[in-house]
Protein backbone atom coordinates (compact mmCIF):
# COMPACT_ATOMS: atom_id res chain seq x y z
CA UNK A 1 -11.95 24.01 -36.06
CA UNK A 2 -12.08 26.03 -39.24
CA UNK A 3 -12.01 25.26 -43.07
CA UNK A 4 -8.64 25.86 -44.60
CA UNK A 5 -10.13 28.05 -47.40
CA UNK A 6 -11.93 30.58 -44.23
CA UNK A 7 -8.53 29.71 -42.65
CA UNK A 8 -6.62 31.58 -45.33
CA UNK A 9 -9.60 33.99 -45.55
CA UNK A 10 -8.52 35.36 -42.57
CA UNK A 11 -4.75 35.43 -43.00
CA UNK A 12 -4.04 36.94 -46.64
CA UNK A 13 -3.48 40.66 -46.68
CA UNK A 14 -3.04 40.63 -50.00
CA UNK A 15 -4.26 43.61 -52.38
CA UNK A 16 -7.01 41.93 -53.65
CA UNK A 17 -7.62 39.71 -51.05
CA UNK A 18 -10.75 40.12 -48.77
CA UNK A 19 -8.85 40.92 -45.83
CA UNK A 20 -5.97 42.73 -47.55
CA UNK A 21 -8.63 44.95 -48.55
CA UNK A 22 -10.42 45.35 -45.10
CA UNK A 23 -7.09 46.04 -43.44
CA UNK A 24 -6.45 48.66 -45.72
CA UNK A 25 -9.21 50.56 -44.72
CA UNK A 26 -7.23 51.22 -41.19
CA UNK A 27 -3.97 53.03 -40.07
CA UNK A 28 -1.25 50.89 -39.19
CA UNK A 29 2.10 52.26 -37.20
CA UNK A 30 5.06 51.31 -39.36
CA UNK A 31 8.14 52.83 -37.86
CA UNK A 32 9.10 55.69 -34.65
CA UNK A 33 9.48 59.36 -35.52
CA UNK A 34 12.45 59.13 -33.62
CA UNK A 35 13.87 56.79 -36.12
CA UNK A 36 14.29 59.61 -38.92
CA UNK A 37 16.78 61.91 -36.07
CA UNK A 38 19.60 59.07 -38.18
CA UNK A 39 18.15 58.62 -41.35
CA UNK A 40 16.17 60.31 -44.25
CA UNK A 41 14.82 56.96 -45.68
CA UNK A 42 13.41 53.50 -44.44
CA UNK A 43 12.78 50.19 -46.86
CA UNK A 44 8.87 49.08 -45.63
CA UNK A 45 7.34 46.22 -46.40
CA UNK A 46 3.47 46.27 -45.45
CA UNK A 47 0.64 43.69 -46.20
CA UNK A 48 3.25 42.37 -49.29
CA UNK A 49 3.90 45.56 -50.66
CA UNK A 50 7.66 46.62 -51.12
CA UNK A 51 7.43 50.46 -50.10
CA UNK A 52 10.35 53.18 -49.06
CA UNK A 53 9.27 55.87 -46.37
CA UNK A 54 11.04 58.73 -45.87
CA UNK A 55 11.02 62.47 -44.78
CA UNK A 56 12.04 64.96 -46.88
CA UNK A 57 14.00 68.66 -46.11
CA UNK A 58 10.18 69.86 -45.49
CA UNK A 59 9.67 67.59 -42.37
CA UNK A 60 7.17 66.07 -44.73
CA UNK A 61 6.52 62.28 -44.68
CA UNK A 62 6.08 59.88 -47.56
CA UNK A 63 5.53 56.10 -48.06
CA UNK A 64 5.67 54.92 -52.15
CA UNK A 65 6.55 52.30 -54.39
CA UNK A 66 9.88 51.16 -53.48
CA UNK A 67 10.53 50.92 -57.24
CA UNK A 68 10.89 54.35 -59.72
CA UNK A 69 8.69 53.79 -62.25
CA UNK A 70 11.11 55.12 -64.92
CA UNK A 71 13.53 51.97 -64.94
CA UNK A 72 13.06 50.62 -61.52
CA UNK A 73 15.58 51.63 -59.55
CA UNK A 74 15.22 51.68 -55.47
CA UNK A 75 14.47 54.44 -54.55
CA UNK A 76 15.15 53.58 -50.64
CA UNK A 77 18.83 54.61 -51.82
CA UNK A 78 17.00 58.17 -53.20
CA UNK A 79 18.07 61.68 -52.11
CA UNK A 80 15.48 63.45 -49.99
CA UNK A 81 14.88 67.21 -51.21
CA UNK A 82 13.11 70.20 -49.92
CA UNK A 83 9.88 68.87 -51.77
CA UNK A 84 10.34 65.05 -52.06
CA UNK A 85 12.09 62.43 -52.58
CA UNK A 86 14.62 61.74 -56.02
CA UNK A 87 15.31 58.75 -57.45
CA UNK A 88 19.43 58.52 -57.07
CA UNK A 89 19.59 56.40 -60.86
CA UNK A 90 18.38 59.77 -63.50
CA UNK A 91 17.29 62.26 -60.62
CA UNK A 92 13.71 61.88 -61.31
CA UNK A 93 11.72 63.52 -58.39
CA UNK A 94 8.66 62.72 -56.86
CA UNK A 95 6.71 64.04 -53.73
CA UNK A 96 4.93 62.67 -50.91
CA UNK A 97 1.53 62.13 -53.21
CA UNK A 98 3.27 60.37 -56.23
CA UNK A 99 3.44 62.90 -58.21
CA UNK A 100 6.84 63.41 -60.46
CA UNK A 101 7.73 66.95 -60.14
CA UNK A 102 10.93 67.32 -61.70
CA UNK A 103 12.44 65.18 -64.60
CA UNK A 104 16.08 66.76 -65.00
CA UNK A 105 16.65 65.98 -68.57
CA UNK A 106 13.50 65.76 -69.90
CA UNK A 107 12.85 69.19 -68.37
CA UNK A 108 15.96 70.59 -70.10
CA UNK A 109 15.73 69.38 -73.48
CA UNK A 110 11.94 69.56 -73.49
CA UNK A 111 10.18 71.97 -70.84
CA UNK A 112 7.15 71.59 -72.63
CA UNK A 113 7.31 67.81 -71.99
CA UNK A 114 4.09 66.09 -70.80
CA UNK A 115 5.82 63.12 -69.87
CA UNK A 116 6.22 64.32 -66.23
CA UNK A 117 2.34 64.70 -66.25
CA UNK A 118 1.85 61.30 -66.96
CA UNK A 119 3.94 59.19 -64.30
CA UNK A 120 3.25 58.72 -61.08
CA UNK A 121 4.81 56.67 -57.94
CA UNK A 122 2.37 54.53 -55.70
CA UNK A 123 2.10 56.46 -52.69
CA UNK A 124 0.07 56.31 -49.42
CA UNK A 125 -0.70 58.94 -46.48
CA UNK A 126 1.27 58.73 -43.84
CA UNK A 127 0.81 60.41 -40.40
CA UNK A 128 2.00 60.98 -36.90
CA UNK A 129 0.99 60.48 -33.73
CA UNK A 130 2.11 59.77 -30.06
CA UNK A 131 5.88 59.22 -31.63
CA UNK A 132 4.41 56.56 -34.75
CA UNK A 133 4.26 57.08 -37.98
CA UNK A 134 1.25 55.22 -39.38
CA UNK A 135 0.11 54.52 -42.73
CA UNK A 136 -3.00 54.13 -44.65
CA UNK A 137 -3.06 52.01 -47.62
CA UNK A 138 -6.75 52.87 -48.05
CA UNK A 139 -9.07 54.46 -50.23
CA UNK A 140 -10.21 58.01 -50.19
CA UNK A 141 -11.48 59.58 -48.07
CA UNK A 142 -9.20 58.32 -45.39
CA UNK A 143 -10.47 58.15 -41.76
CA UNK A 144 -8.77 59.87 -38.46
CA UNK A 145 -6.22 58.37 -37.41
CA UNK A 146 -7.78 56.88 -33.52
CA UNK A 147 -6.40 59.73 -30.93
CA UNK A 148 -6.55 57.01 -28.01
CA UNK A 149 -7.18 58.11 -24.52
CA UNK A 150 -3.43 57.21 -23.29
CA UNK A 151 -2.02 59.43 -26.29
CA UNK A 152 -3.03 62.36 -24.85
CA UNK A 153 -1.82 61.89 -20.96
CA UNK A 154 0.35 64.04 -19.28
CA UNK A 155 3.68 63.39 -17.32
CA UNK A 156 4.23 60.28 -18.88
CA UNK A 157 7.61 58.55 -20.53
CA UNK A 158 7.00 56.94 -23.69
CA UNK A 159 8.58 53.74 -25.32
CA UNK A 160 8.25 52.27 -28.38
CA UNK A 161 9.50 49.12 -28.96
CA UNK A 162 9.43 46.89 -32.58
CA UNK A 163 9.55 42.79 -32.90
CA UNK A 164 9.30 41.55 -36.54
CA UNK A 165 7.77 38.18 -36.00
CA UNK A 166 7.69 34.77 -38.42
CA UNK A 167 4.01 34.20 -38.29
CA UNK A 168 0.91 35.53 -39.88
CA UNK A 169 -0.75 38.57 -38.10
CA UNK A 170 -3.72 37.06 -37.18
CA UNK A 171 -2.76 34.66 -34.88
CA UNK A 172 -0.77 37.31 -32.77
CA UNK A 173 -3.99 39.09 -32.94
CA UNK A 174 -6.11 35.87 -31.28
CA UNK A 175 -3.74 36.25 -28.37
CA UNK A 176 -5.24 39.51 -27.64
CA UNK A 177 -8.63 38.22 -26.49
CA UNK A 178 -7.30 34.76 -24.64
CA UNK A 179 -7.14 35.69 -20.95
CA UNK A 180 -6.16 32.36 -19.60
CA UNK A 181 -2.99 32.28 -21.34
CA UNK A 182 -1.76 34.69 -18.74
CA UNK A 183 -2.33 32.41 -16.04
CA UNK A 184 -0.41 29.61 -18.21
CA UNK A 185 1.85 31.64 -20.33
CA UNK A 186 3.19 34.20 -17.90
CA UNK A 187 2.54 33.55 -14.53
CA UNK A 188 2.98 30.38 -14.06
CA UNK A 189 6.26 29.58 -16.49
CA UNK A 190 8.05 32.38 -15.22
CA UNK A 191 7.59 30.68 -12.20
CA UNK A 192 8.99 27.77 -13.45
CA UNK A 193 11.68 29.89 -15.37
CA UNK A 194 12.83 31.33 -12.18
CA UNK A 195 13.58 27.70 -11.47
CA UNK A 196 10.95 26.80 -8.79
CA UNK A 197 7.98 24.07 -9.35
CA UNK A 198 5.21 26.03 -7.01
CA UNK A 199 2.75 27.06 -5.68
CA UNK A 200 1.32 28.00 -9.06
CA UNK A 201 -0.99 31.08 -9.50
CA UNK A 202 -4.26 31.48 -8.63
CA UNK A 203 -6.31 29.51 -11.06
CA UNK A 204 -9.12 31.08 -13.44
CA UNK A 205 -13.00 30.83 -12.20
CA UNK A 206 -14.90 32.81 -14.74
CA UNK A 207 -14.12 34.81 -17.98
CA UNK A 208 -16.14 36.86 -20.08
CA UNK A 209 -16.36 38.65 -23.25
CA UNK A 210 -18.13 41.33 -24.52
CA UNK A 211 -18.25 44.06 -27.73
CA UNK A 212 -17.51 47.16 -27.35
CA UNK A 213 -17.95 50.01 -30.41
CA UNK A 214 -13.92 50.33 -30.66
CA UNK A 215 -13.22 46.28 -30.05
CA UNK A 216 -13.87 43.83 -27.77
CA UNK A 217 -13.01 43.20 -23.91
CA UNK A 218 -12.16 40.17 -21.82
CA UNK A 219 -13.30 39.47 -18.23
CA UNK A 220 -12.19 37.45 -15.70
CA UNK A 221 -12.35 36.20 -12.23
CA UNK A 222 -9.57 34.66 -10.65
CA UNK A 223 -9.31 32.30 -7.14
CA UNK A 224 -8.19 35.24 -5.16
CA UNK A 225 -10.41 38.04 -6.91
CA UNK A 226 -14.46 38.12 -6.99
CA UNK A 227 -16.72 39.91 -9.00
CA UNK A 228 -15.74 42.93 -7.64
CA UNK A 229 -13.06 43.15 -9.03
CA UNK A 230 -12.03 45.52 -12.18
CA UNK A 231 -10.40 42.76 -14.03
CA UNK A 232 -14.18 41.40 -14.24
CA UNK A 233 -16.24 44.77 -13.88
CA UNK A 234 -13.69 46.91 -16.63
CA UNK A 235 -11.63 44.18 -18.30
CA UNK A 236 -8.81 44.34 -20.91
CA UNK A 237 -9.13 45.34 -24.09
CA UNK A 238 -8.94 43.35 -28.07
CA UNK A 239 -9.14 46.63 -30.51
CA UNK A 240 -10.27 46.56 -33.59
CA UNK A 241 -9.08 45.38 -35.78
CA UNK A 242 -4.95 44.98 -34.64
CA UNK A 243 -4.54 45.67 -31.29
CA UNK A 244 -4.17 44.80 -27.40
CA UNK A 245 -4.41 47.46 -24.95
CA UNK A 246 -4.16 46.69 -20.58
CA UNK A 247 -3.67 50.51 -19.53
CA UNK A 248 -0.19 51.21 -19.82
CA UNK A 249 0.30 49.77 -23.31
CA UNK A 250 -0.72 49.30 -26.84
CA UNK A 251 0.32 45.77 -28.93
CA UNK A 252 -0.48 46.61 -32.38
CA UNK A 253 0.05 43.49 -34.45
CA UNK A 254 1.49 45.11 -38.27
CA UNK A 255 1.04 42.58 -41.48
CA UNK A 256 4.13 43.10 -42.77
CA UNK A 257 3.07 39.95 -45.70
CA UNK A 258 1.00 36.35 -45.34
CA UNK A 259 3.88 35.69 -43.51
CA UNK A 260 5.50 38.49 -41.01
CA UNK A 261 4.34 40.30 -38.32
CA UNK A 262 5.55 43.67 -37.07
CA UNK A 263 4.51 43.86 -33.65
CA UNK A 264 4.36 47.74 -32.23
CA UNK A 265 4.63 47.87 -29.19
CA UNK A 266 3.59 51.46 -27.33
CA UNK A 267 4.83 51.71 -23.90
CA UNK A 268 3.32 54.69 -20.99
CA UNK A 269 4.80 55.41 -17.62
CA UNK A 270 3.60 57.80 -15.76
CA UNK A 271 6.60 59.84 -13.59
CA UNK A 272 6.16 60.32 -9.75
CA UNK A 273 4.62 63.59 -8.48
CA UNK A 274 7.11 65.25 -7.18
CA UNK A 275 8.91 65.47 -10.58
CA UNK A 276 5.79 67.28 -12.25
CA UNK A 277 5.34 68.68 -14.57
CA UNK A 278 7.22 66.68 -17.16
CA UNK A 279 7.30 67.41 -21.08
CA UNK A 280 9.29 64.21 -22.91
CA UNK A 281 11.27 65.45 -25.09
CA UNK A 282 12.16 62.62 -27.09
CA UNK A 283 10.31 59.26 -27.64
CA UNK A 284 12.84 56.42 -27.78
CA UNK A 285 12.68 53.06 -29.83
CA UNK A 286 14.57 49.56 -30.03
CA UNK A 287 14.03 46.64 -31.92
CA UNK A 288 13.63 43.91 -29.69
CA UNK A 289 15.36 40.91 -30.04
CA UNK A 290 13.64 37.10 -29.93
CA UNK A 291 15.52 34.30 -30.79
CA UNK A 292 19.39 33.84 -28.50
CA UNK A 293 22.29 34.27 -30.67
CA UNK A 294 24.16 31.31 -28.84
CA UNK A 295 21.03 28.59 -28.74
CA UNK A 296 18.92 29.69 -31.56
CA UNK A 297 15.81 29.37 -28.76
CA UNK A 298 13.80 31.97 -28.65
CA UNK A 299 14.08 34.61 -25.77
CA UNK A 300 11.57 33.34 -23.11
CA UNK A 301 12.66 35.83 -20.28
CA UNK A 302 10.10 38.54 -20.72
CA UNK A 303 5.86 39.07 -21.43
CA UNK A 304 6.30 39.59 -24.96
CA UNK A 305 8.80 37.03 -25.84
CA UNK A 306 6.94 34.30 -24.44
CA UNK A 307 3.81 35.75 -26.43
CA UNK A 308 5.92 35.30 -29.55
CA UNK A 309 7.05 31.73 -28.62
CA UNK A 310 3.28 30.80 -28.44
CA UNK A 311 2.49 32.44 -32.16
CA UNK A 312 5.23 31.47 -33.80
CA UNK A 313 4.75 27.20 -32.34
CA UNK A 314 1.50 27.38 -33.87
CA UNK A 315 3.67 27.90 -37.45
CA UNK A 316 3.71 30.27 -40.14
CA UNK A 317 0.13 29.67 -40.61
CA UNK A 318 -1.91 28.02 -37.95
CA UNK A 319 -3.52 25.10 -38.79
CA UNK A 320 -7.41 25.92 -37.49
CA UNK A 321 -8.53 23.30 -39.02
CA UNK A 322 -7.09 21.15 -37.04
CA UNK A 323 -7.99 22.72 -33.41
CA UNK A 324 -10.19 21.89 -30.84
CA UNK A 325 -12.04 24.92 -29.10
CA UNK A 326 -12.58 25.13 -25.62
CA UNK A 327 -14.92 27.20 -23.52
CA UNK A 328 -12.24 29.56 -22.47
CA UNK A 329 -12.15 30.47 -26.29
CA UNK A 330 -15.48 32.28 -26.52
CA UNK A 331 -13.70 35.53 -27.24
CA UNK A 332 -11.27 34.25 -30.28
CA UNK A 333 -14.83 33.29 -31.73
CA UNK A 334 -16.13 36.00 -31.75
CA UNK A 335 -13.60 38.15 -33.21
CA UNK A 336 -13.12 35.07 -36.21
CA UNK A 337 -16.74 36.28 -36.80
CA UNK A 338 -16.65 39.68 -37.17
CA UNK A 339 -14.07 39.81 -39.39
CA UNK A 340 -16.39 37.46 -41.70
CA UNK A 341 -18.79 39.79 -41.26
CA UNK A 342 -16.81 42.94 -42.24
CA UNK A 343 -15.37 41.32 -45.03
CA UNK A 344 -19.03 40.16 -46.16
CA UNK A 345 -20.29 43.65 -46.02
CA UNK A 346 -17.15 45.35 -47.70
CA UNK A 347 -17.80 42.51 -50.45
CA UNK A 348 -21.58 43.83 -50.88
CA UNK A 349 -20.98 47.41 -50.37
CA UNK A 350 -17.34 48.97 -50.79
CA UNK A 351 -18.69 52.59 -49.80
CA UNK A 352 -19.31 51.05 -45.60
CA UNK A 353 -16.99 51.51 -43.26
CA UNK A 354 -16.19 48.53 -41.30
CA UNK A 355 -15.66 48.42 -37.53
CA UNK A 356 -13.92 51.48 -35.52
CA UNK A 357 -13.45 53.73 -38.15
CA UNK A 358 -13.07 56.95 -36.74
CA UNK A 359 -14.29 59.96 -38.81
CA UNK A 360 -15.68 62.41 -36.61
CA UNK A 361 -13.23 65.02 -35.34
CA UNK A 362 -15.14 66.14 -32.21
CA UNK A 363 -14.66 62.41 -30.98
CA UNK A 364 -10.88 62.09 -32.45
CA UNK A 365 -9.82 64.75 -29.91
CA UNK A 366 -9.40 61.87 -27.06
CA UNK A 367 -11.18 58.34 -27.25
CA UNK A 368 -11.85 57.18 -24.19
CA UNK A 369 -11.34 53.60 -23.54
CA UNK A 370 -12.36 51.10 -20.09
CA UNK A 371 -9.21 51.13 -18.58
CA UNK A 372 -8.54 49.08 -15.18
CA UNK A 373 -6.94 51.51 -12.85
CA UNK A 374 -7.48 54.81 -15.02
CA UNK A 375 -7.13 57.54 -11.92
CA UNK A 376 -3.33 55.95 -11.86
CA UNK A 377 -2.48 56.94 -15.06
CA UNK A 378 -4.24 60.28 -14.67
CA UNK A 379 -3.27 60.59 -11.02
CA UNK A 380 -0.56 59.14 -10.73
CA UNK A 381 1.44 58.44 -7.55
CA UNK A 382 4.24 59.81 -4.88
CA UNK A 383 7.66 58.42 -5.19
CA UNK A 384 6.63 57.01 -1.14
CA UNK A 385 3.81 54.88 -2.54
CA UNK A 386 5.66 54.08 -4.94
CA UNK A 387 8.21 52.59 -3.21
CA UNK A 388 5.65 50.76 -0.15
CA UNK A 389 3.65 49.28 -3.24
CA UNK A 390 3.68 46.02 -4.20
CA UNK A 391 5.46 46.21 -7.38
CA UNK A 392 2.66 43.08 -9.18
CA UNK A 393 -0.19 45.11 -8.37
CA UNK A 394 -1.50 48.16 -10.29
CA UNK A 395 0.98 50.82 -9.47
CA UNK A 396 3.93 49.07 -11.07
CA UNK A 397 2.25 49.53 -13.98
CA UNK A 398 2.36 53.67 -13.80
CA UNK A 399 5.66 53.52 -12.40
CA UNK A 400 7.46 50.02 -12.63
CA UNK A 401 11.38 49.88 -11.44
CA UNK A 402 11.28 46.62 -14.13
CA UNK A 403 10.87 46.45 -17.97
CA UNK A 404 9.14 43.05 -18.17
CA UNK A 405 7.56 43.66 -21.86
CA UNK A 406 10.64 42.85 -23.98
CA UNK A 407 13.94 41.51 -23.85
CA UNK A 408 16.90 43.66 -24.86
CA UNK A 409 16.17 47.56 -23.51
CA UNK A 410 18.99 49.20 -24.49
CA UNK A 411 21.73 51.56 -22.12
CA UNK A 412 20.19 54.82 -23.35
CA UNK A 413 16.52 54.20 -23.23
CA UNK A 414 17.37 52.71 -19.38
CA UNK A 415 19.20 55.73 -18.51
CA UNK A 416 16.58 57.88 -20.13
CA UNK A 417 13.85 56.25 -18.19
CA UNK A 418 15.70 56.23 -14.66
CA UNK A 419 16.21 60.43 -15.15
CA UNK A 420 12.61 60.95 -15.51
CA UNK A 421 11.51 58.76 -13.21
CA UNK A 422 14.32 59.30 -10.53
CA UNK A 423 15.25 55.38 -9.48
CA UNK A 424 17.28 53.34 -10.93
CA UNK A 425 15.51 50.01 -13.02
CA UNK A 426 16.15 46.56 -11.97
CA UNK A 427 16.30 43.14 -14.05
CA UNK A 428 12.76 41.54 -14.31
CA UNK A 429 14.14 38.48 -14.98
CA UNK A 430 11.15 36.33 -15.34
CA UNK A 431 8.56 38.56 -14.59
CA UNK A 432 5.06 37.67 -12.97
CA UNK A 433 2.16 39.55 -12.09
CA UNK A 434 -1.35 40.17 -12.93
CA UNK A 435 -1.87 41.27 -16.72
């Protein structure tokens, strides 16, 4: 159990809350490159702030103040310019650091005006990477955005998928260091989705946990595995201080407010051999849906969705003070910890960097991470093992005929991903397998 003032501790992303300001110190993906082919600007909210990104005639990027500080108009309805981005109500202009640049009357009647000098728009960095956009809300100097192992593979296809969830952030974020919940969660009720009763799966033995410098990584042994086996001797991965990675995929789990979740989720697939070399051209996105339009129940069909059926039953804000740990919860401990701890030491010292902050360059060209089955994605397979493999165990996750992360793939990402692979998908349709 925990006390409901650490309780909120951990859950307020305030500005000047402790965690608002330790998650600030991080970048956070907040929308797909691929969503500016359509648009020039975006309405964000992130950790309670009210913000408008866009990308101006420059192919630059900015995130400010949704607001223009001349008389508040929203500026999400702006024009973006070569330079910028103008407010649409008295053309005031303003580029991607805040800074006004063009006043159109004022200029005219006054050039000599120091007006323009003097007003600014809150505005943060924005950057991107493997198809994201990510922000840092942050204070100078920023870090490196992390250049993650999988963001640099070859011969890959790339999906991005977004889920804006009615729960706080950090109990998505517990989920990423619970192992057994895969057993309970997945496996077994999409076995009793896909309307049988049994045999369930293989029950857990053993789990594990241990700290790594970028996060922390669960362990496990299973009936039908030993201690041989990578799931125990590699592990999956809880990284720091938002995210869930298992090889193919990142979960990054966005505070949109105390009350919201944007959950990113990053998707790799590595194409059979015989059709490389392949360059993606374009990254697709969707927005996944989660509740069904014609029960109001949430979507239980697919991994994800039943991960967001879990978070959002505990409520908007868990109640922690009214739980009762087990042994199998070792891990979520230990994270609950070290954010005390980083929030402690940013309290004392507001000059330390917390956990994972990347600054060095040399070590930003590729992070390397303990991934379980790491030659696959490197490697890679023939579209004949492919097709003899058994599509739960490790190579369906390089190549998978099956979607089984989130309901609602749309027609064009499908088609997309069955011309680079070269085989047409199939309907998970409760999905099972070892995660």
């Amino acid at each position: 159990m925990l006390e409901q003032d650490r309780n909120e501790r951990l859950m307020q992303v305030g500005p000047e809350t402790p965690m608002g300001k330790l998650m600030r110190r991080y970048w956070h993906p907040i929308a797909a490159a691929s969503e500016f082919e359509d648009i020039e600007t975006k309405p964000v909210r992130l950790m309670g702030e009210d913000l408008v990104l866009y990308k101006d005639r420059s192919d630059t990027y900015g995130l400010v103040d949704r607001h223009c500080p001349h008389r508040r108009a929203d500026l999400s309805y702006g024009f973006v310019e070569d330079c910028g981005l103008r407010c649409n109500y008295h053309g005031w202009l303003f580029d991607e650091k805040g800074d006004c640049i063009h006043q159109p009357y004022e200029d005219t009647i006054d050039p000599e005006s120091k007006l323009r000098g003097q007003v600014k728009v809150k505005a943060y960095k924005v950057q991107e990477l493997a198809g994201l956009l990510f922000a840092y809300m942050g204070p100078e100097p920023a870090p490196l955005v992390p250049n993650w192992e999988p963001f640099t593979w070859k011969n890959g296809f790339v999906r991005i998928v977004f889920t804006e969830v009615p729960c706080t952030w950090f109990q998505c974020q517990e989920n990423s260091i619970d192992p057994v919940h895969f057993e309970w969660m997945h496996d077994n009720w999409s076995i009793r989705l896909g309307g049988k009763t049994g045999p369930y799966t293989p029950k857990h033995l053993k789990v594990d946990f241990k700290e790594f410098e970028y996060g922390y990584s669960y362990h496990r042994v299973k009936e039908d595995t030993d201690e041989n086996n990578p799931l125990w001797t590699v592990g999956r991965n809880c990284l720091w201080p938002n995210m869930l990675f298992t090889g193919e995929h990142f979960e990054y789990r966005v505070p949109i407010d105390d009350e919201t979740t944007l959950s990113v989720g990053w998707f790799f697939n590595r194409v059979p051999k015989e059709r490389e070399p392949y360059v993606q051209k374009r990254i697709p996105h969707w927005v996944s849906p989660i509740k069904d339009e014609k029960t109001g129940r949430w979507i239980s069909s697919h991994i994800m969705n039943q991960d967001i059926i879990a978070w959002v039953g505990q409520g908007t804000f868990a109640e922690r003070s009214q739980e009762n740990l087990g042994k199998s919860d070792k891990g979520i401990a230990m994270i609950r910890k070290r954010f005390f701890d980083d929030m402690d030491a940013l309290e004392k010292s507001a000059n330390s960097d917390p956990k994972a902050i990347v600054r060095d360059e040399e070590v930003n060209k590729r992070i390397d991470l303990p991934i379980v089955g790491k030659e696959n994605f490197i490697n890679g397979f023939s579209e004949k093992e492919l097709s003899e493999s058994d599509p739960s165990a490790a190579p369906r996750r390089v190549s998978s005929k099956s979607f089984p992360f989130h309901y609602g793939q749309p027609d064009d990402v499908k088609e997309a991903y069955e011309d680079a692979m070269g085989f047409k998908m199939e309907d998970p349709a409760a999905p099972k397998g070892r995660y």
